[in-house]
Protein backbone atom coordinates (compact mmCIF):
# COMPACT_ATOMS: atom_id res chain seq x y z
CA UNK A 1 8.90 5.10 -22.57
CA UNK A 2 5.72 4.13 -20.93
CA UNK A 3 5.18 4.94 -16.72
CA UNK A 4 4.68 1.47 -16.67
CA UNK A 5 8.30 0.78 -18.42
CA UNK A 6 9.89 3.04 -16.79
CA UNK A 7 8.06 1.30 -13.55
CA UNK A 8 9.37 -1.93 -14.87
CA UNK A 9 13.06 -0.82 -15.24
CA UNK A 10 13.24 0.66 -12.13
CA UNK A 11 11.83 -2.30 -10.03
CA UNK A 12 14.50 -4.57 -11.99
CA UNK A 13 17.57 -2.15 -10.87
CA UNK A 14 15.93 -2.21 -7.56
CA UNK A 15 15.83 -5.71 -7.52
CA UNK A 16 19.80 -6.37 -8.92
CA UNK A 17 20.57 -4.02 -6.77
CA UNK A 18 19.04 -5.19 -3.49
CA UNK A 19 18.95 -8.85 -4.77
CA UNK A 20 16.28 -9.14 -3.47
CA UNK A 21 12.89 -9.05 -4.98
CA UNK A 22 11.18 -6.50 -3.17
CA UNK A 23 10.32 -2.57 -3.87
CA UNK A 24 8.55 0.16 -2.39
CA UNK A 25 6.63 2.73 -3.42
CA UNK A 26 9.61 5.19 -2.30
CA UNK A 27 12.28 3.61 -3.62
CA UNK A 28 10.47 3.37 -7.27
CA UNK A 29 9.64 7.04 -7.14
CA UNK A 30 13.54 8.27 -6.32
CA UNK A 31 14.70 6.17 -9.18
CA UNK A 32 12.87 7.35 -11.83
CA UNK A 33 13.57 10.98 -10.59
CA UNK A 34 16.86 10.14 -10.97
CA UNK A 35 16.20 8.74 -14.30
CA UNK A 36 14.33 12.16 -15.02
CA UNK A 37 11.00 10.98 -15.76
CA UNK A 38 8.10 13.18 -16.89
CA UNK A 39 5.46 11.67 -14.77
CA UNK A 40 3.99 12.84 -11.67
CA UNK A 41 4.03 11.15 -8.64
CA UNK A 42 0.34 10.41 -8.70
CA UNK A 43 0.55 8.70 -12.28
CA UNK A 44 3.00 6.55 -11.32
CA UNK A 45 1.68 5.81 -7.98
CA UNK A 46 -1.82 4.56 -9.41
CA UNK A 47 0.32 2.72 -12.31
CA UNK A 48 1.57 0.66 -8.81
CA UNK A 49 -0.91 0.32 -6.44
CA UNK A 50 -3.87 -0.63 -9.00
CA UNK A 51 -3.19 -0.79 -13.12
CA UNK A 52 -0.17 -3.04 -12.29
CA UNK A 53 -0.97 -4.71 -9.39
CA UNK A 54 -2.55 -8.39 -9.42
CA UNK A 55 -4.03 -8.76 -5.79
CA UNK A 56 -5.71 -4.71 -6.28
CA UNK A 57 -9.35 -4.29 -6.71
CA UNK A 58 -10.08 -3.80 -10.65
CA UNK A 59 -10.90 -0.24 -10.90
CA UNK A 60 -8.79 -0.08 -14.64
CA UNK A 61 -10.22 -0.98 -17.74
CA UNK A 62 -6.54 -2.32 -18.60
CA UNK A 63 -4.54 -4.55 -16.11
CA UNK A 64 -1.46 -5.82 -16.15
CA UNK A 65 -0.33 -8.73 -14.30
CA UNK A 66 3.21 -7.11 -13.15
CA UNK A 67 3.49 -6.77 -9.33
CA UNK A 68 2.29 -8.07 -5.82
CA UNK A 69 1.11 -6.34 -3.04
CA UNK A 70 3.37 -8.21 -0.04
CA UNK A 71 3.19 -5.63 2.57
CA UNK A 72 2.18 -1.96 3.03
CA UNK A 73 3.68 0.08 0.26
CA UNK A 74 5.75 -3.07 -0.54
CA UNK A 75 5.70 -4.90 -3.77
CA UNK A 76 7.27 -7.86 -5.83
CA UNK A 77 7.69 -8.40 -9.60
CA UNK A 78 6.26 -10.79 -11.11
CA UNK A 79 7.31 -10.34 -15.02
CA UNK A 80 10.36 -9.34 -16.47
């Protein structure tokens, strides 16, 4: 899988979980630990905060239209 699928599966287990359709940063990171991803923490923080991120300046040649910014560290999902 892709960081950002793994990402992506992780905010939606979040989400059923918490039903509520909100993430951090944290939470995102401890579940794909748990999961046993291969990526570092700094991959899949950038994936977040900018590649994946609508409202974040566009420092990525590719973007994906995936999450909102909603708070500090927070985030919503906005496909899938």
């Amino acid at each position: 899988m892709t960081c950002r699928e793994e990402i992506l599966d992780c905010a939606n287990d979040i989400i059923n979980h918490k039903k509520v359709n909100e993430f951090s940063i944290l939470e995102i990171l401890k579940c794909m630990k748990r999961k046993g991803t291969e990526y570092p923490d700094t991959t899949i923080r950038t994936h977040i905060t900018s590649s994946m991120c609508v409202n974040a300046p566009a420092n990525h040649a590719v973007r994906y239209a995936d999450l909102e910014r909603i708070d500090r560290a927070l985030y919503k999902l906005l496909s899938g």
